[in-house]
PDB file of N, CA and C in Angstrom:
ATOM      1  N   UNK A   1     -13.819  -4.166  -5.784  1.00  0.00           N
ATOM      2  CA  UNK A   1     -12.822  -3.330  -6.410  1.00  0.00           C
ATOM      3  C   UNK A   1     -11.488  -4.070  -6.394  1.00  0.00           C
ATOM      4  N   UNK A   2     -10.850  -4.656  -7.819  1.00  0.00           N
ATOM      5  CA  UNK A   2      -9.128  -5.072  -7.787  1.00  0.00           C
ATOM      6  C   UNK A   2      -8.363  -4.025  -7.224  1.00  0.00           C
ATOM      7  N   UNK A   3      -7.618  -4.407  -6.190  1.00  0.00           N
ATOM      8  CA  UNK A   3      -6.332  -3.515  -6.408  1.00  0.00           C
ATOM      9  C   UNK A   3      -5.156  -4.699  -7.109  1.00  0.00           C
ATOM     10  N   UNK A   4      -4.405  -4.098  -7.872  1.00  0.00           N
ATOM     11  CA  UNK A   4      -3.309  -4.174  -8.756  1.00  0.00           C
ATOM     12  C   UNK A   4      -1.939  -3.969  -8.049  1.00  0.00           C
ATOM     13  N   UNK A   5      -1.220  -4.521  -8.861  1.00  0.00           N
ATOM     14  CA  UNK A   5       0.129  -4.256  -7.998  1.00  0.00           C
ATOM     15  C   UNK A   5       1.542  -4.253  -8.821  1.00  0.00           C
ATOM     16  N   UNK A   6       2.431  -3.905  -9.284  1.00  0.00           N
ATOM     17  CA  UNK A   6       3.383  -3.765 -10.515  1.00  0.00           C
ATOM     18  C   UNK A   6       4.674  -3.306  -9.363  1.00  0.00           C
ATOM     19  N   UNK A   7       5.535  -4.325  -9.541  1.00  0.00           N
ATOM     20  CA  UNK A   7       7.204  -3.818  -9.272  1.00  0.00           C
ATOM     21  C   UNK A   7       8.023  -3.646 -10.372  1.00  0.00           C
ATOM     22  N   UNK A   8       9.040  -2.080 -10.513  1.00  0.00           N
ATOM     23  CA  UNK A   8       9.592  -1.868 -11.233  1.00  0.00           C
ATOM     24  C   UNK A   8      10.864  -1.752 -10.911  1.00  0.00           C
ATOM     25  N   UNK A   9      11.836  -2.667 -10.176  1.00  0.00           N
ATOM     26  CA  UNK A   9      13.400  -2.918  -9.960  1.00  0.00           C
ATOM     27  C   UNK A   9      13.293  -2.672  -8.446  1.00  0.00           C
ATOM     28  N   UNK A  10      13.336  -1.392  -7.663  1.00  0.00           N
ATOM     29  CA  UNK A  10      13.156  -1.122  -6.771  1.00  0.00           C
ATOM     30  C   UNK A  10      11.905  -0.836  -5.757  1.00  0.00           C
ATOM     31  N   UNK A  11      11.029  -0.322  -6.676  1.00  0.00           N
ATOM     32  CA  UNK A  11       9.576   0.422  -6.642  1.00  0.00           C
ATOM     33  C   UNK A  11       8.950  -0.363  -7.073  1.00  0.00           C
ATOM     34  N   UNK A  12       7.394  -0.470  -6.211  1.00  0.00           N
ATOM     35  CA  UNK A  12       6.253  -0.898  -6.830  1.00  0.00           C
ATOM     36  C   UNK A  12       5.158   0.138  -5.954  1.00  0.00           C
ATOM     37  N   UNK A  13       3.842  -0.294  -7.055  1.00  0.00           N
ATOM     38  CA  UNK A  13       2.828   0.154  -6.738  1.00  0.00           C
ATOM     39  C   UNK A  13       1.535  -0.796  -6.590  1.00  0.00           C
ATOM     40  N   UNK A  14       1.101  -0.054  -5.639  1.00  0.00           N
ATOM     41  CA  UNK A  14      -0.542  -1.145  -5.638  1.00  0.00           C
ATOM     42  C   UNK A  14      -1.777   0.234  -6.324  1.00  0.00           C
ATOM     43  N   UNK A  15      -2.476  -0.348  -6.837  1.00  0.00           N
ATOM     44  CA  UNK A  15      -3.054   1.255  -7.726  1.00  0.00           C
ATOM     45  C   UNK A  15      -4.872  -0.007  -8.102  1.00  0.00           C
ATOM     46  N   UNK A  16      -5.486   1.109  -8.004  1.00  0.00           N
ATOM     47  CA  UNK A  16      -6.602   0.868  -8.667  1.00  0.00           C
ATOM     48  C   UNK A  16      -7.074   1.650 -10.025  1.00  0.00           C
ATOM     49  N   UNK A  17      -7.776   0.814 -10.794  1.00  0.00           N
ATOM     50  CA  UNK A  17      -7.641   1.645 -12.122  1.00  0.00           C
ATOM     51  C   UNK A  17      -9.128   1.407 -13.018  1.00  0.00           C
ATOM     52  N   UNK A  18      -9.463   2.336 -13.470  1.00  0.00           N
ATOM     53  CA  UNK A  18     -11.010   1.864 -13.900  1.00  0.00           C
ATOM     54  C   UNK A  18     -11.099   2.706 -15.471  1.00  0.00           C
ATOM     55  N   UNK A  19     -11.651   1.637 -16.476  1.00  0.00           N
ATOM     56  CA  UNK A  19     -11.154   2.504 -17.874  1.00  0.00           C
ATOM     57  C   UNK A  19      -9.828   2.898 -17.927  1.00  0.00           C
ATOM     58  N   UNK A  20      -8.909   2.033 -18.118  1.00  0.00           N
ATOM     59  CA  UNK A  20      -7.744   2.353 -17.833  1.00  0.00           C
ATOM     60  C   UNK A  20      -7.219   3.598 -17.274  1.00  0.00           C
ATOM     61  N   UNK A  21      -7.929   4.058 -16.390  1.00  0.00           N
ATOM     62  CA  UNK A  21      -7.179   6.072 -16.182  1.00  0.00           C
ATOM     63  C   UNK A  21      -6.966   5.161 -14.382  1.00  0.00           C
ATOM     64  N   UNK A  22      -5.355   5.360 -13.668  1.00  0.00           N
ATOM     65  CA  UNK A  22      -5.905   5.276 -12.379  1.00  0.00           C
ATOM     66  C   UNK A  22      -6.282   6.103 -11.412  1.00  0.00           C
ATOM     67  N   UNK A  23      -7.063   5.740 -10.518  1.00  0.00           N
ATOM     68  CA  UNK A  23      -7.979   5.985  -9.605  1.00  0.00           C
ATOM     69  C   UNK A  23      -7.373   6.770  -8.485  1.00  0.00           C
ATOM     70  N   UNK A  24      -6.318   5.786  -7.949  1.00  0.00           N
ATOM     71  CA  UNK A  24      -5.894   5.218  -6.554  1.00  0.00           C
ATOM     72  C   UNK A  24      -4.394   4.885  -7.009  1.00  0.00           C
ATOM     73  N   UNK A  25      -3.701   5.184  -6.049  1.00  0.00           N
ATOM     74  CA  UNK A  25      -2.623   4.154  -5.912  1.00  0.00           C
ATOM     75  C   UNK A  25      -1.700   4.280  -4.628  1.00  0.00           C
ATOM     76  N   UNK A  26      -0.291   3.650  -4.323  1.00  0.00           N
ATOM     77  CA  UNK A  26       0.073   3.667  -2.863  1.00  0.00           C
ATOM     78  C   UNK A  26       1.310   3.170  -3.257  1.00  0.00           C
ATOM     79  N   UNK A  27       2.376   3.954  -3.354  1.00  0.00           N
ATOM     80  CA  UNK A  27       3.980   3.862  -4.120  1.00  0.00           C
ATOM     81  C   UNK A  27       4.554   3.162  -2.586  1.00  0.00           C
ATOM     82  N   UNK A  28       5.513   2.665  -3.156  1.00  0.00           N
ATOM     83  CA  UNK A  28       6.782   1.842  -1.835  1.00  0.00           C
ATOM     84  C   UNK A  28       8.024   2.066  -2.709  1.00  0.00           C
ATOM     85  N   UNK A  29       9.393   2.113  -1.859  1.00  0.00           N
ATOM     86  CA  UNK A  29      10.419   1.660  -2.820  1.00  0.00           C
ATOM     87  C   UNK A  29      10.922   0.343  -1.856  1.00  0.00           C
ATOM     88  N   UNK A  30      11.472  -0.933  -2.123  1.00  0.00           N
ATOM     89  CA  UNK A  30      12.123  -1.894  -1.646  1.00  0.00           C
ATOM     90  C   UNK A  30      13.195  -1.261  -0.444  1.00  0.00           C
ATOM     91  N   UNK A  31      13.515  -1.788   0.517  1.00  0.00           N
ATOM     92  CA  UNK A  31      14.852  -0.930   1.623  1.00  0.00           C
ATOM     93  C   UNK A  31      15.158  -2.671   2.103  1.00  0.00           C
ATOM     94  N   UNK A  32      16.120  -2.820   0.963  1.00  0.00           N
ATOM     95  CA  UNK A  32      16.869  -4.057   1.230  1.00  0.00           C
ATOM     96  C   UNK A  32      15.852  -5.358   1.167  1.00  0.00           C
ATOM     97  N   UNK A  33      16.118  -6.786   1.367  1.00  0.00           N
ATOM     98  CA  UNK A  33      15.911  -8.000   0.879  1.00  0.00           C
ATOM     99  C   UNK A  33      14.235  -8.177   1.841  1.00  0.00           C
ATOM    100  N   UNK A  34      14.089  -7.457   2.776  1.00  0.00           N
ATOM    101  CA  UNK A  34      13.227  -7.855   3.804  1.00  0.00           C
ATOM    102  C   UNK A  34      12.671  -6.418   4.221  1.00  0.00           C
ATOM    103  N   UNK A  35      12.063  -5.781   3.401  1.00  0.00           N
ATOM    104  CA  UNK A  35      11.650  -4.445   4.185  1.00  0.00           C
ATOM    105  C   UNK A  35      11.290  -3.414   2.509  1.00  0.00           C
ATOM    106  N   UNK A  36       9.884  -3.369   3.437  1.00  0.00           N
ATOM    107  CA  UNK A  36       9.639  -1.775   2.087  1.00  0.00           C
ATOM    108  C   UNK A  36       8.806  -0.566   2.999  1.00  0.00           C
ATOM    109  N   UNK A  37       8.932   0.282   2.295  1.00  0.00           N
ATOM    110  CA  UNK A  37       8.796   1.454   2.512  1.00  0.00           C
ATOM    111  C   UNK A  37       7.908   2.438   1.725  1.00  0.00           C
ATOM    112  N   UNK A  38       6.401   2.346   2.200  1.00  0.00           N
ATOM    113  CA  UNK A  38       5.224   3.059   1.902  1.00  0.00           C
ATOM    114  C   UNK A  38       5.482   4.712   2.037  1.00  0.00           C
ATOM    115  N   UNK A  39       5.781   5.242   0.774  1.00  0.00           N
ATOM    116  CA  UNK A  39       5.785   6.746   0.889  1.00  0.00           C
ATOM    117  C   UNK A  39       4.994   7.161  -0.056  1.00  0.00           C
ATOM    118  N   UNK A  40       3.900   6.956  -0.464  1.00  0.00           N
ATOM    119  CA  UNK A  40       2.962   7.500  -1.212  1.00  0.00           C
ATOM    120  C   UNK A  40       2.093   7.074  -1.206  1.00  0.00           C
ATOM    121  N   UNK A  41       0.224   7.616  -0.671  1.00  0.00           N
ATOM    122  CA  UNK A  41      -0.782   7.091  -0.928  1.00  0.00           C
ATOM    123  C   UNK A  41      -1.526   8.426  -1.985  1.00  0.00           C
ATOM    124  N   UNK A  42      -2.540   7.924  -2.599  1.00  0.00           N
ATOM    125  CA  UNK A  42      -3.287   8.973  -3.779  1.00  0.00           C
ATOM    126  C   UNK A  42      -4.278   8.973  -3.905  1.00  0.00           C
ATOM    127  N   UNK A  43      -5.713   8.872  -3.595  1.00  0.00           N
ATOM    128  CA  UNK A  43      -6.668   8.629  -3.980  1.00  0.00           C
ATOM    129  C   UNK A  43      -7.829   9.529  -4.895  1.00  0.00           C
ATOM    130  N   UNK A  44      -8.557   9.190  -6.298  1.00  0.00           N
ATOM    131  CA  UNK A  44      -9.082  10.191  -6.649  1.00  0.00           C
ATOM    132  C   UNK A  44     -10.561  10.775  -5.998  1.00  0.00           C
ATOM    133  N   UNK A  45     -10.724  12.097  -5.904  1.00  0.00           N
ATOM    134  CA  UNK A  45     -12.044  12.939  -5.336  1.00  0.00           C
ATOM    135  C   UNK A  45     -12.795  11.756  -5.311  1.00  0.00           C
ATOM    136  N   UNK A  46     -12.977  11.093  -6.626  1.00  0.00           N
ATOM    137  CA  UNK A  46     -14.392  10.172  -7.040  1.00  0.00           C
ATOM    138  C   UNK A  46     -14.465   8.861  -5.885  1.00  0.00           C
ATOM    139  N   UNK A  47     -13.642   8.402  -5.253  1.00  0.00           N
ATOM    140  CA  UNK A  47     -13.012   7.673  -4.654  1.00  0.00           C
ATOM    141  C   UNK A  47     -13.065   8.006  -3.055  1.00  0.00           C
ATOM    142  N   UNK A  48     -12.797   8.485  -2.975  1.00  0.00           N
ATOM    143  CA  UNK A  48     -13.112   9.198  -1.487  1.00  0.00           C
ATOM    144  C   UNK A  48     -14.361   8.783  -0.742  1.00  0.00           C
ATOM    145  N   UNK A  49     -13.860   8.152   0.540  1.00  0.00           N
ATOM    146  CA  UNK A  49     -14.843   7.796   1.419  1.00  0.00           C
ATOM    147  C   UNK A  49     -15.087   6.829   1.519  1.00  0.00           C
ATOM    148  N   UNK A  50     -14.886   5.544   0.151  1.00  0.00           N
ATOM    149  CA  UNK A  50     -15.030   4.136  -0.047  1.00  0.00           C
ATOM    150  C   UNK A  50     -14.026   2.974   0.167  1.00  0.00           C
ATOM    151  N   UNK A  51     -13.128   4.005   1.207  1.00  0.00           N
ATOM    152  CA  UNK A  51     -12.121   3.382   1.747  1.00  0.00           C
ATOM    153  C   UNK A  51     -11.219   2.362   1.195  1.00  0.00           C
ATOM    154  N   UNK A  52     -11.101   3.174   0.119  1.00  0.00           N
ATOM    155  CA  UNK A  52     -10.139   2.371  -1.544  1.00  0.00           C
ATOM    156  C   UNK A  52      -8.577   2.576  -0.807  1.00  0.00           C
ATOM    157  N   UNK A  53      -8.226   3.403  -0.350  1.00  0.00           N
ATOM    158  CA  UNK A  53      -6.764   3.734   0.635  1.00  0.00           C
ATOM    159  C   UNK A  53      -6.310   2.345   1.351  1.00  0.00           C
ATOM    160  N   UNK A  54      -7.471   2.384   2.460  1.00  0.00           N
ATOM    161  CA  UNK A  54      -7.430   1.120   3.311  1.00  0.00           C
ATOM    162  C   UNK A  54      -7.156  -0.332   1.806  1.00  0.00           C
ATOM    163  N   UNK A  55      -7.787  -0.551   1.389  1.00  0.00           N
ATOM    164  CA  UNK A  55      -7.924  -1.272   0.192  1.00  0.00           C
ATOM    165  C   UNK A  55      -6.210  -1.825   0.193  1.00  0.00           C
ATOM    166  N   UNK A  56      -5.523  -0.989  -0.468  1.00  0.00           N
ATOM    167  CA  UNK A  56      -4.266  -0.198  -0.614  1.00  0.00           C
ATOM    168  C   UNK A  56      -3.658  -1.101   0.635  1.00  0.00           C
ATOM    169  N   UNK A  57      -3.578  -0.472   0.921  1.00  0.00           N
ATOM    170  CA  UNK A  57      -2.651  -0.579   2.502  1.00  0.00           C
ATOM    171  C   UNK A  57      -2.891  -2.416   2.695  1.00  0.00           C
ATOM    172  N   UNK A  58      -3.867  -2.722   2.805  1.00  0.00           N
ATOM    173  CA  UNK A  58      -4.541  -4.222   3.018  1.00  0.00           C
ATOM    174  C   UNK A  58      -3.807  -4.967   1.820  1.00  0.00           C
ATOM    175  N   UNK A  59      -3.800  -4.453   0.909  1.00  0.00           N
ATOM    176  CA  UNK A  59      -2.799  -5.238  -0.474  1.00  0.00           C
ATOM    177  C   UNK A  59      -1.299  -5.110   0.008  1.00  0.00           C
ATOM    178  N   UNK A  60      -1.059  -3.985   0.523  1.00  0.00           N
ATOM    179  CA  UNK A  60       0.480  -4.648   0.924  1.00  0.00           C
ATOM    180  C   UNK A  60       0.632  -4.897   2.075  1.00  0.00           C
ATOM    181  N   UNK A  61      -0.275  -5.081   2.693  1.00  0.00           N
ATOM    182  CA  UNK A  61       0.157  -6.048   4.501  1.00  0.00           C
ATOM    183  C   UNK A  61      -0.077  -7.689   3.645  1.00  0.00           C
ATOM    184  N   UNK A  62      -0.916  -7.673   2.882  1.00  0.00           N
ATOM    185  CA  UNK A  62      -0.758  -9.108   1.996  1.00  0.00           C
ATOM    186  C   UNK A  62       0.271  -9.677   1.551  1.00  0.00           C
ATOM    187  N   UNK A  63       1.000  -8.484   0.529  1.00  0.00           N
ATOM    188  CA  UNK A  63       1.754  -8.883   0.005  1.00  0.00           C
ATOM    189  C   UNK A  63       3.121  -9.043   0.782  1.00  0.00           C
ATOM    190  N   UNK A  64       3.012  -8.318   1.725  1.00  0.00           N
ATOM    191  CA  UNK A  64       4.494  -8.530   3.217  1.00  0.00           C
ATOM    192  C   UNK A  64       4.080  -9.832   3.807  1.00  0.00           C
ATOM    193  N   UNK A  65       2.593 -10.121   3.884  1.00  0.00           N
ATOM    194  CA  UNK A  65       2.452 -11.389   4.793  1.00  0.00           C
ATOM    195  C   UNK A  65       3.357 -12.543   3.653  1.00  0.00           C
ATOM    196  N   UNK A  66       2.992 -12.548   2.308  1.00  0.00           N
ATOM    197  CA  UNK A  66       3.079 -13.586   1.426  1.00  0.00           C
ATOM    198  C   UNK A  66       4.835 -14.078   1.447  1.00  0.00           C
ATOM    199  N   UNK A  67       5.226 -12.871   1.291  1.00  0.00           N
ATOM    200  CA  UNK A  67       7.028 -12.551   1.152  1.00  0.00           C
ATOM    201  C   UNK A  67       7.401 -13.097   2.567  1.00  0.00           C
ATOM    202  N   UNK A  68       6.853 -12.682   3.981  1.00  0.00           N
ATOM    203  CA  UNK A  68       7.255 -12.671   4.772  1.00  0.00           C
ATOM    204  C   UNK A  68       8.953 -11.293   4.905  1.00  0.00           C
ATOM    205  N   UNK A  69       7.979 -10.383   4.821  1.00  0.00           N
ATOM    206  CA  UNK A  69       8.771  -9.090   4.901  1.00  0.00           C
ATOM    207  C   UNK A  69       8.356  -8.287   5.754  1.00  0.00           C
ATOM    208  N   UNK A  70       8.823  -6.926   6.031  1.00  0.00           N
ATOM    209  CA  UNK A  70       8.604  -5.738   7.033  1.00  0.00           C
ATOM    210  C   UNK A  70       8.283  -4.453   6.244  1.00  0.00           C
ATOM    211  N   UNK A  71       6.741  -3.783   6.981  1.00  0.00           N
ATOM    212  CA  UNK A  71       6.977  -2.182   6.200  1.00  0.00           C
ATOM    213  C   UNK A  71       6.914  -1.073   7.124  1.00  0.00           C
ATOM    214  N   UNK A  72       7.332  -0.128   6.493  1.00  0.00           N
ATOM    215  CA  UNK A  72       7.522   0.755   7.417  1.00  0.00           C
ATOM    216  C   UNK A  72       7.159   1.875   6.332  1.00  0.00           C
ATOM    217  N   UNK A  73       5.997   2.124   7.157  1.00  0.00           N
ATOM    218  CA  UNK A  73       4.841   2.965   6.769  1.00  0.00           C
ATOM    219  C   UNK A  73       5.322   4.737   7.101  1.00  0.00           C
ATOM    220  N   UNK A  74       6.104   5.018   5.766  1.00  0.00           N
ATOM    221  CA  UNK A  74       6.427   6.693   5.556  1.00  0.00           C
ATOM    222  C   UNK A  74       5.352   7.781   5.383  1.00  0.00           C
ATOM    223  N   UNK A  75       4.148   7.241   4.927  1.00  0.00           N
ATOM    224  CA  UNK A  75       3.182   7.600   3.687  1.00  0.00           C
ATOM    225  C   UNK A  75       2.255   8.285   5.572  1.00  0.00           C
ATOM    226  N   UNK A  76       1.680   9.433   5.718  1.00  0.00           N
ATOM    227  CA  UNK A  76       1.139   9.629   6.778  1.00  0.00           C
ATOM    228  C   UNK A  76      -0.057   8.891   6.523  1.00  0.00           C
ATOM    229  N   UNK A  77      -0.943   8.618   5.539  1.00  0.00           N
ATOM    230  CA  UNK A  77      -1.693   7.796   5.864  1.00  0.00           C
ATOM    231  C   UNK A  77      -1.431   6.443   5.940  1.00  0.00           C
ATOM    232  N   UNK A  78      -0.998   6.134   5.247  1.00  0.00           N
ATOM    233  CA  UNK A  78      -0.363   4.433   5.902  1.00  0.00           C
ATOM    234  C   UNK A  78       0.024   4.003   6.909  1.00  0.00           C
ATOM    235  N   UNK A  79       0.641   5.183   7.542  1.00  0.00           N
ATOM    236  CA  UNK A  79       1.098   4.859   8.756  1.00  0.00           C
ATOM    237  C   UNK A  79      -0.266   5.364   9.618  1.00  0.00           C
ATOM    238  N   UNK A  80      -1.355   5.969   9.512  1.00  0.00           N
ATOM    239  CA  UNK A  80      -2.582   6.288  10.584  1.00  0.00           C
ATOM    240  C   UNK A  80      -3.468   5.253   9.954  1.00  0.00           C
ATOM    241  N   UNK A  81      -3.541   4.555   9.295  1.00  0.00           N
ATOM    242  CA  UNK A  81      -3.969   3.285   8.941  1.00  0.00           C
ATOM    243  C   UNK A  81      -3.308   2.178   9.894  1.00  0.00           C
ATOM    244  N   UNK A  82      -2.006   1.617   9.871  1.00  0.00           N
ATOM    245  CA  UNK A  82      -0.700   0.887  11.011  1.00  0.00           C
ATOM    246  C   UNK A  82      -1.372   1.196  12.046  1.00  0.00           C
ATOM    247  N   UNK A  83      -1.455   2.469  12.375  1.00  0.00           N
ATOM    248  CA  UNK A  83      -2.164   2.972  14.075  1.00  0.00           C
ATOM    249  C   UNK A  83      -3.167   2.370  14.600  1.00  0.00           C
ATOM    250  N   UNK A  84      -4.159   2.349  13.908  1.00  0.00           N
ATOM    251  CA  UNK A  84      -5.602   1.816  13.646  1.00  0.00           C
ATOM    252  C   UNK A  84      -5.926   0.324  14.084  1.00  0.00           C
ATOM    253  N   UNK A  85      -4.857  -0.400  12.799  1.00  0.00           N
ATOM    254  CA  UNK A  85      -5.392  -1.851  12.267  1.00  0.00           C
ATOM    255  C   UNK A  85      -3.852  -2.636  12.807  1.00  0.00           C
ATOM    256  N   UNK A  86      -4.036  -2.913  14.225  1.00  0.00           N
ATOM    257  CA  UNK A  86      -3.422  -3.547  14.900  1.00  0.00           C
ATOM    258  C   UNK A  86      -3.009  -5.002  14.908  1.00  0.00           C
ATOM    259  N   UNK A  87      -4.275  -5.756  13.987  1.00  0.00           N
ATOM    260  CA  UNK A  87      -3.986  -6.921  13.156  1.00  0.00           C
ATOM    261  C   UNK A  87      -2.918  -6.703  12.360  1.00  0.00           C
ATOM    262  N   UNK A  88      -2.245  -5.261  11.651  1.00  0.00           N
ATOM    263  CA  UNK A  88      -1.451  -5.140  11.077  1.00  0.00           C
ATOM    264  C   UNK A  88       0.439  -5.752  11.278  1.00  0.00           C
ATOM    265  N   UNK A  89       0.287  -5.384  12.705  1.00  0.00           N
ATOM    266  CA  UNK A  89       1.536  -5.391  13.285  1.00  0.00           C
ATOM    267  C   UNK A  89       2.840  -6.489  13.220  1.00  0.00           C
ATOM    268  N   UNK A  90       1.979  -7.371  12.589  1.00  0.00           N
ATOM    269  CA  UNK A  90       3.099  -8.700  12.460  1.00  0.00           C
ATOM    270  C   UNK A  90       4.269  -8.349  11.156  1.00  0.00           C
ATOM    271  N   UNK A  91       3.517  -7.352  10.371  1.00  0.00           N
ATOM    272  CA  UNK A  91       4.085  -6.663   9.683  1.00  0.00           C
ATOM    273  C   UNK A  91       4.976  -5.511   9.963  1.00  0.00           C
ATOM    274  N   UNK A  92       5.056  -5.175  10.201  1.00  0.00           N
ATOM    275  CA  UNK A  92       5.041  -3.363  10.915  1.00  0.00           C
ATOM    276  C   UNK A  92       6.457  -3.261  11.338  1.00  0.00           C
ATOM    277  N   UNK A  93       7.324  -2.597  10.318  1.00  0.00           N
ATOM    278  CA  UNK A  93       9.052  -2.596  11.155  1.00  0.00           C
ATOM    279  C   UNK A  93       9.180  -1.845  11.974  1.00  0.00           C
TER     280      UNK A  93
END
């Protein structure tokens, strides 16, 4: 399964999408030069259970590793995901 990823000035999303309708997705807005901020995860019924969320979350501990940035996980599941996946933490503001 791709997850996708689109920044729009401040905001981006990581989203999965199938027949163009999406699926999934997991909103951030930017909080300054070095730091974002996960406040939205979504996943559809159909989706559920196949741990497309985690997916999500794993695309932007990537994309913080790549930048060399910090997140700080608003989104309650993102952040009980953070809890979890302790490999995460190099990330983790």
């Amino acid at each position: 399964m791709e997850v996708k990823h689109t920044i729009n000035d401040q905001k981006g999303v990581f989203f999965v999408e199938k027949d163009n309708h999406r699926l999934a997705e997991m909103t951030y807005s930017k909080a300054g030069p070095d730091k974002i901020i996960i406040d939205h995860t979504e996943v559809d019924d159909s989706l559920r259970g196949q741990g497309v969320g985690k997916l999500l979350v794993k695309a932007a501990v990537d994309y913080a590793r790549e930048l060399q940035i910090k997140i700080l996980p608003l989104c309650p599941f993102a952040a009980a995901v953070f809890k979890k996946q302790t490999e995460y933490n190099d990330v983790l503001f």
